[in-house]
C-alpha atoms as a PDB file:
ATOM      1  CA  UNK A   1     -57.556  70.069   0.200  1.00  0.00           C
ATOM      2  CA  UNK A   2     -59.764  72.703   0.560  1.00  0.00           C
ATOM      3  CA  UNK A   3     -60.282  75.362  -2.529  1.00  0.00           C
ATOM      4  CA  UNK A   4     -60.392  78.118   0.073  1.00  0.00           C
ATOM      5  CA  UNK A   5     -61.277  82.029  -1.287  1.00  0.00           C
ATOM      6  CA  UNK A   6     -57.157  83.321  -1.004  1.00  0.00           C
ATOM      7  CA  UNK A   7     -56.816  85.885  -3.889  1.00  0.00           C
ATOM      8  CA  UNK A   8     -53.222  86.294  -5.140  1.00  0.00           C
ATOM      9  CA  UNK A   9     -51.433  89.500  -6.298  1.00  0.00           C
ATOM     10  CA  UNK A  10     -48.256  90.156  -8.436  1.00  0.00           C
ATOM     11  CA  UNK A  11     -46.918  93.405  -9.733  1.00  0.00           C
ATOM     12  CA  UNK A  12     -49.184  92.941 -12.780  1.00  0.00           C
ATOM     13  CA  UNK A  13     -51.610  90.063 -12.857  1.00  0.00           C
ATOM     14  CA  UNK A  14     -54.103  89.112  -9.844  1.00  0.00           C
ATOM     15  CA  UNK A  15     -55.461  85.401  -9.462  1.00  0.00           C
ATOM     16  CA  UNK A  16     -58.703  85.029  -7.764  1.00  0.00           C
ATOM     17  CA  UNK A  17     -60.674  82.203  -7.890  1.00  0.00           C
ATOM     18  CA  UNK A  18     -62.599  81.037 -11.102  1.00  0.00           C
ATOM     19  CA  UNK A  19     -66.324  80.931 -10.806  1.00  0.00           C
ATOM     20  CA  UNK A  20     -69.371  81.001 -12.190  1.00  0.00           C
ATOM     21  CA  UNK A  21     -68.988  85.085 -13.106  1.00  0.00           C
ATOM     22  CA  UNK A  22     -66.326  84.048 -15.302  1.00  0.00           C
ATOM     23  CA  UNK A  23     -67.750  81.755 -17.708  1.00  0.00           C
ATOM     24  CA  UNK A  24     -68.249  83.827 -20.632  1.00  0.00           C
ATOM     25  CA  UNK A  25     -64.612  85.263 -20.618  1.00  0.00           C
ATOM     26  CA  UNK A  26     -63.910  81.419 -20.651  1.00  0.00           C
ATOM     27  CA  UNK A  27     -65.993  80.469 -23.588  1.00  0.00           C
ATOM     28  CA  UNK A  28     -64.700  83.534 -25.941  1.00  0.00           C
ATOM     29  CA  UNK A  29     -61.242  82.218 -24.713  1.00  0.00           C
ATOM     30  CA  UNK A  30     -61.977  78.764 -26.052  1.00  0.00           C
ATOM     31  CA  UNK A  31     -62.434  80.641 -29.397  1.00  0.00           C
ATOM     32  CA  UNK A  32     -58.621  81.364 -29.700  1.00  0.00           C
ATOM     33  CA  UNK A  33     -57.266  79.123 -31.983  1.00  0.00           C
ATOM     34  CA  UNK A  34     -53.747  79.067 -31.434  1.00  0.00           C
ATOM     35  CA  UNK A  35     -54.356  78.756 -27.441  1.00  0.00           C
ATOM     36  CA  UNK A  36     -55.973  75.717 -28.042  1.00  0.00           C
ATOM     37  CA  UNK A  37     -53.313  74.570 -30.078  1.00  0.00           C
ATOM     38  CA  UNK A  38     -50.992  75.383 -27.302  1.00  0.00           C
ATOM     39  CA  UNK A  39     -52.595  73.684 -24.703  1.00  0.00           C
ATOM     40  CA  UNK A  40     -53.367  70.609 -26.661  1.00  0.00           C
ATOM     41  CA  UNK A  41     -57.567  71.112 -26.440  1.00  0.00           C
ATOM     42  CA  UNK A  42     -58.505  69.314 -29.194  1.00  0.00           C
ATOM     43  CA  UNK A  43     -62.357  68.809 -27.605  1.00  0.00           C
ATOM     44  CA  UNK A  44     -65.630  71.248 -28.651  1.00  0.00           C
ATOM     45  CA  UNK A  45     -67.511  72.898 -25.540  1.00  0.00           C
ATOM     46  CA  UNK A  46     -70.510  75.246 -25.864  1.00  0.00           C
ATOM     47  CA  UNK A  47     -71.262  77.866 -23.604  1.00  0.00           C
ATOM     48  CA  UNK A  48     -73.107  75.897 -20.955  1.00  0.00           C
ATOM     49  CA  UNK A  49     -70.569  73.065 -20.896  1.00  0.00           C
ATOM     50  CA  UNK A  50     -68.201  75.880 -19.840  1.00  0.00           C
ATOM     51  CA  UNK A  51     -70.804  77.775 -17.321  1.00  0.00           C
ATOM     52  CA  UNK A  52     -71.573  74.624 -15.757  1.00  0.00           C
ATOM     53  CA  UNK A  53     -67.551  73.653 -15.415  1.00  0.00           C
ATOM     54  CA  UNK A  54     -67.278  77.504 -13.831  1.00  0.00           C
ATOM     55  CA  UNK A  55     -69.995  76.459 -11.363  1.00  0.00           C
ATOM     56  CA  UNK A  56     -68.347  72.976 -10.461  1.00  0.00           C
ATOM     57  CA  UNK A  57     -65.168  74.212  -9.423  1.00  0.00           C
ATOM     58  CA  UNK A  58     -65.817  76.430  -6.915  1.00  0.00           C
ATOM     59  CA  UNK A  59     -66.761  73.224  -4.857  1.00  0.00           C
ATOM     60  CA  UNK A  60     -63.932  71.053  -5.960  1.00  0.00           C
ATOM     61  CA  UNK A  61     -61.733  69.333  -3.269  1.00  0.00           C
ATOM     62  CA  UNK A  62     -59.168  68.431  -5.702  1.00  0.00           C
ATOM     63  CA  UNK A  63     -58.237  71.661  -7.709  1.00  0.00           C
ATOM     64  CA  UNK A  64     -57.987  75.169  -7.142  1.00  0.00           C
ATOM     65  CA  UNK A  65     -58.972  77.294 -10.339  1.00  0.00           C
ATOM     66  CA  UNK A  66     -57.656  80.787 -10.705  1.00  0.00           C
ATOM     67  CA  UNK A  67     -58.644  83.059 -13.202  1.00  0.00           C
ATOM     68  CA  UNK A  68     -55.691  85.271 -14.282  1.00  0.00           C
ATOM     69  CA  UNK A  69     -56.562  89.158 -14.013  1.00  0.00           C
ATOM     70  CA  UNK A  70     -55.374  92.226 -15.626  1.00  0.00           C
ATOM     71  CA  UNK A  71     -57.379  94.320 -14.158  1.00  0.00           C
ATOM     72  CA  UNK A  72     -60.693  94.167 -14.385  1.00  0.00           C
ATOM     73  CA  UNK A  73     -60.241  91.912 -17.435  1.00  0.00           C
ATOM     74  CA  UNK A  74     -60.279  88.119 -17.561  1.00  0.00           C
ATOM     75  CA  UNK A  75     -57.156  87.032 -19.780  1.00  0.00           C
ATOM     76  CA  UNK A  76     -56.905  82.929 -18.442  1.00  0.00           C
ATOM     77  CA  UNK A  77     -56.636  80.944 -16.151  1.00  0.00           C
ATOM     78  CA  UNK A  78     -54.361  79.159 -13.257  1.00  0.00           C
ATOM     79  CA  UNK A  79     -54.804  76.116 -12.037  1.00  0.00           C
ATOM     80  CA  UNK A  80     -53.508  73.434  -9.344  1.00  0.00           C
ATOM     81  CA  UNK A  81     -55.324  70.269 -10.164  1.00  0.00           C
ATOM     82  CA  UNK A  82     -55.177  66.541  -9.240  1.00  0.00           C
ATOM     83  CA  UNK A  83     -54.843  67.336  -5.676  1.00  0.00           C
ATOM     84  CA  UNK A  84     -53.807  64.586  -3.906  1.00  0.00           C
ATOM     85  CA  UNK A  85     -51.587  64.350  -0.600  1.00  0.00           C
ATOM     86  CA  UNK A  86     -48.886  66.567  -1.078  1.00  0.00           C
ATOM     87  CA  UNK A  87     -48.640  66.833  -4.928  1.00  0.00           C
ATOM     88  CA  UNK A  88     -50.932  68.634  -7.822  1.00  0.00           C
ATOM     89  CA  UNK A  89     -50.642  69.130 -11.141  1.00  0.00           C
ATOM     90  CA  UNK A  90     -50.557  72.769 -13.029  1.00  0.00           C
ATOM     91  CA  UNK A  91     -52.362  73.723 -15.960  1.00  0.00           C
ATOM     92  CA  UNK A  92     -52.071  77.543 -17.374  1.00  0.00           C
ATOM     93  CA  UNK A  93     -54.331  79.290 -20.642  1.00  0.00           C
ATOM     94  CA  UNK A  94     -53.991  82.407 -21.789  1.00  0.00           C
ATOM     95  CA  UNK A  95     -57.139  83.617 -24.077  1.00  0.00           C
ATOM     96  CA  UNK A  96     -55.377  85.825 -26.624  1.00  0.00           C
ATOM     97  CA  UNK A  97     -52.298  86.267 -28.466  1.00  0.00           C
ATOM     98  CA  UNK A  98     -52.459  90.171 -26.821  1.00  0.00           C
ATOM     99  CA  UNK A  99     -51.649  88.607 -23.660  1.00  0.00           C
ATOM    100  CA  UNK A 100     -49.026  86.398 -24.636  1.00  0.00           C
ATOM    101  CA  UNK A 101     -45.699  86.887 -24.872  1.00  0.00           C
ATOM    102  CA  UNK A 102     -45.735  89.844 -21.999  1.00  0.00           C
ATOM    103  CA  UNK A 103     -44.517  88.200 -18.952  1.00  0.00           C
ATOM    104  CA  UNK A 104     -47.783  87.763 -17.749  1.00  0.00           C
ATOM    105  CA  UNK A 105     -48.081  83.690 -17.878  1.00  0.00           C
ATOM    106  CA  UNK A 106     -44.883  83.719 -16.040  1.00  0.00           C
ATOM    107  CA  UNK A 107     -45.902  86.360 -13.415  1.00  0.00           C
ATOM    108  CA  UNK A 108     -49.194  84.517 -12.954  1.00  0.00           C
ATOM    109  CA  UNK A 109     -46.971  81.025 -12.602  1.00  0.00           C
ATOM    110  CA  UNK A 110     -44.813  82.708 -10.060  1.00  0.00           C
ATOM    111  CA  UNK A 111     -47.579  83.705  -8.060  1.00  0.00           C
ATOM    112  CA  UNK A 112     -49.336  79.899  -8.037  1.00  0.00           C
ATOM    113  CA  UNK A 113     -46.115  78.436  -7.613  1.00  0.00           C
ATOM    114  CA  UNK A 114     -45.332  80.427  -4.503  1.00  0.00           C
ATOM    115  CA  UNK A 115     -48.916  79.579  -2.899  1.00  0.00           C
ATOM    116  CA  UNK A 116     -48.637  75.677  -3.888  1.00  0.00           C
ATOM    117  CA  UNK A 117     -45.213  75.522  -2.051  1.00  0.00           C
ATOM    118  CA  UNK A 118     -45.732  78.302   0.825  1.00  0.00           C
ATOM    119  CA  UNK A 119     -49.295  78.165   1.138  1.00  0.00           C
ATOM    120  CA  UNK A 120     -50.695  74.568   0.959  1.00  0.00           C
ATOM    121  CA  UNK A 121     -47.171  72.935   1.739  1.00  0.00           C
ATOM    122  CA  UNK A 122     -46.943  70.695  -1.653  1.00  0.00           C
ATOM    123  CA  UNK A 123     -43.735  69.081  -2.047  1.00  0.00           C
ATOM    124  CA  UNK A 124     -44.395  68.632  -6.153  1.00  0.00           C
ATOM    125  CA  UNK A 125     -46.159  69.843  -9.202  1.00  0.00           C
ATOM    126  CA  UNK A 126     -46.215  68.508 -12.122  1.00  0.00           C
ATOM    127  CA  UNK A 127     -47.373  69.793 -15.832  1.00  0.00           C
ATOM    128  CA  UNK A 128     -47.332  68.394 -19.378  1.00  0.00           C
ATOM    129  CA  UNK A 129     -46.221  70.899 -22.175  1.00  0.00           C
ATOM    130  CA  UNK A 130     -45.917  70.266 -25.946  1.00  0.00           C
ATOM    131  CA  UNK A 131     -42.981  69.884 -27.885  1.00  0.00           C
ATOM    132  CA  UNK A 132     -44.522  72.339 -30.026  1.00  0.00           C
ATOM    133  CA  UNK A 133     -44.820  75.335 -27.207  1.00  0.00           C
ATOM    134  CA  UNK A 134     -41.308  76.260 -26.358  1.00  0.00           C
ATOM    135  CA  UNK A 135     -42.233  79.607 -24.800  1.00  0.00           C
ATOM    136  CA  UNK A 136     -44.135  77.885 -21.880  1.00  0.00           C
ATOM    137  CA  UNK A 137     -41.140  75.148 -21.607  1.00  0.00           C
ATOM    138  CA  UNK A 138     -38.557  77.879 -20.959  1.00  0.00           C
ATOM    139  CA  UNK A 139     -40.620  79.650 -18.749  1.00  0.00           C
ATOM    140  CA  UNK A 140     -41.212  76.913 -16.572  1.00  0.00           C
ATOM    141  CA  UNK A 141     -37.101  76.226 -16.787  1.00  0.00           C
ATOM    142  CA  UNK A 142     -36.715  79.203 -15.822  1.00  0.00           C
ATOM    143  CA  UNK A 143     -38.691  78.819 -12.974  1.00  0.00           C
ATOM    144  CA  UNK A 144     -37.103  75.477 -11.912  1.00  0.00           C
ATOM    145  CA  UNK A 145     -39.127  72.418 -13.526  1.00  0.00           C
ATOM    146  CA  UNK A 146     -37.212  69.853 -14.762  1.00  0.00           C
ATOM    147  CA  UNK A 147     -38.129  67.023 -17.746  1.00  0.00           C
ATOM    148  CA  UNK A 148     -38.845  64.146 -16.346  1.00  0.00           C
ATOM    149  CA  UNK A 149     -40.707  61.789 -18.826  1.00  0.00           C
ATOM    150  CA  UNK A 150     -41.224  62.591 -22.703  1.00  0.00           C
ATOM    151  CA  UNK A 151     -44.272  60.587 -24.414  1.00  0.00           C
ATOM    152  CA  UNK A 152     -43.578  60.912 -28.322  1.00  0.00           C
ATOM    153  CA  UNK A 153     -46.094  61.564 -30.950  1.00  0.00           C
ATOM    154  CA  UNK A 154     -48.576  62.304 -28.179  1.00  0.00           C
ATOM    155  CA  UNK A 155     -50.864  64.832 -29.981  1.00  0.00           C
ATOM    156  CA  UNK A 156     -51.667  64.759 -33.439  1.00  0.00           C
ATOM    157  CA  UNK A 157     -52.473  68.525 -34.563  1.00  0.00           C
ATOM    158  CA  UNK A 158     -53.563  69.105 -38.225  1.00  0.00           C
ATOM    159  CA  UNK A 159     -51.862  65.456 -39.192  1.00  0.00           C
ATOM    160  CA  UNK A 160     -48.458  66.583 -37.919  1.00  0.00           C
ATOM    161  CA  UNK A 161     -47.406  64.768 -34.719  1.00  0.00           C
ATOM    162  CA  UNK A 162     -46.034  66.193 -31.681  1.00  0.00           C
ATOM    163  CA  UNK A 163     -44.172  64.988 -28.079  1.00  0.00           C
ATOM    164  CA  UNK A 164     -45.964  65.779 -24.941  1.00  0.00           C
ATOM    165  CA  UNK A 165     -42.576  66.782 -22.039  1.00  0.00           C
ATOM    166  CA  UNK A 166     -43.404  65.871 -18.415  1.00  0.00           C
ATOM    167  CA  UNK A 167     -42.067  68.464 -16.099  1.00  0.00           C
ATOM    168  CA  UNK A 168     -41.636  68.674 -12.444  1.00  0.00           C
ATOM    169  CA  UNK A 169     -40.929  71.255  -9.533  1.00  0.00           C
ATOM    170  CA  UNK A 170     -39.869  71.055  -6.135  1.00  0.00           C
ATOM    171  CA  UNK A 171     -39.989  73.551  -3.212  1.00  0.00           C
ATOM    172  CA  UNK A 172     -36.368  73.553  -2.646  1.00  0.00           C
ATOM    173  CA  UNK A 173     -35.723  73.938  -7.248  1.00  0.00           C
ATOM    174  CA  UNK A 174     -38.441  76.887  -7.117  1.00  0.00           C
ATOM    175  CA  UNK A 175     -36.863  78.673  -4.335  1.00  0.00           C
ATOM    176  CA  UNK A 176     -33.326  77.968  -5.665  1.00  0.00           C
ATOM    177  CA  UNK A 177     -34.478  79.787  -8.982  1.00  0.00           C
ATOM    178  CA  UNK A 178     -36.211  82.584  -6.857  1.00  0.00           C
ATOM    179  CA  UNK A 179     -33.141  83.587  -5.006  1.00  0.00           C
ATOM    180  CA  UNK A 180     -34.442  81.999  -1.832  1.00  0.00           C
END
């Protein structure tokens, strides 16, 4: 699948594609403790690590990288990844605790959800949230993903352990939840 150049506007948040203009906002996001807690990113990268990942993606068949927008600020990223066939996986950061909490992960999921199903015609995404990060697992509930696996003691975080969910959404669950 092609990463094609389709910017992506809600009410509040606008996902264009990652590149290489973004990789500083990246690396000072990688600084946020607690979002890398969230997400489970346990790994070290320095800042050409990330401008080098910034530059790779842009040419990726297999992923589409978003970063998330409010306004002219940088405040995560969106991504369909895994591409294969007719199914991708989603991955979602926020770099801040400012922009968490404020409907703005969910507006930005919305949005990425809507393209993967209307857009490219995928008939699944998948994610993998931690036990430990219930506000992402109700939003993505709430948006029609279902459990579908659960892998205990998955991430060890400052010696306490912690289950990793597998979730899963369909066109025909998102659009139920959307009022389609």
């Amino acid at each position: 699948m092609s990463r094609g150049s389709v910017t992506l506007r809600g009410a509040r948040v606008v996902l264009r594609p990652l590149g290489p203009g973004d990789a500083q906002a990246m690396f000072a996001g990688l600084a946020d403790r607690e979002g890398m807690r969230l997400t489970g990113t346990t790994q070290s990268y320095n800042a050409q690590d990330v401008a080098a990942h910034c530059a790779r993606v842009v040419h990726a068949g297999d992923r589409q990288d978003y970063a998330i927008c409010l306004g002219d600020t940088v405040i995560g990223e969106a991504i369909l990844m895994d591409m294969s066939g007719t199914e991708a996986g989603f991955r979602i950061a926020l770099w801040g605790h400012e922009f968490r909490d404020r409907g703005f992960g969910s507006e930005a999921t919305t949005l990425l959800m809507t393209h993967a199903f209307e857009t490219l015609s995928l008939t699944k995404v998948h994610l993998e949230v931690f036990a430990f990060n219930p506000r992402a697992r109700h939003v993505y509930e709430k948006l029609g993903f279902r459990e579908v696996w659960l892998r205990e003691d998955a991430l060890q975080w400052e010696g306490v352990a912690t289950d990793l969910i597998g979730m899963e959404l369909t066109p025909d669950r998102f659009a139920a939840r959307q009022g389609r």
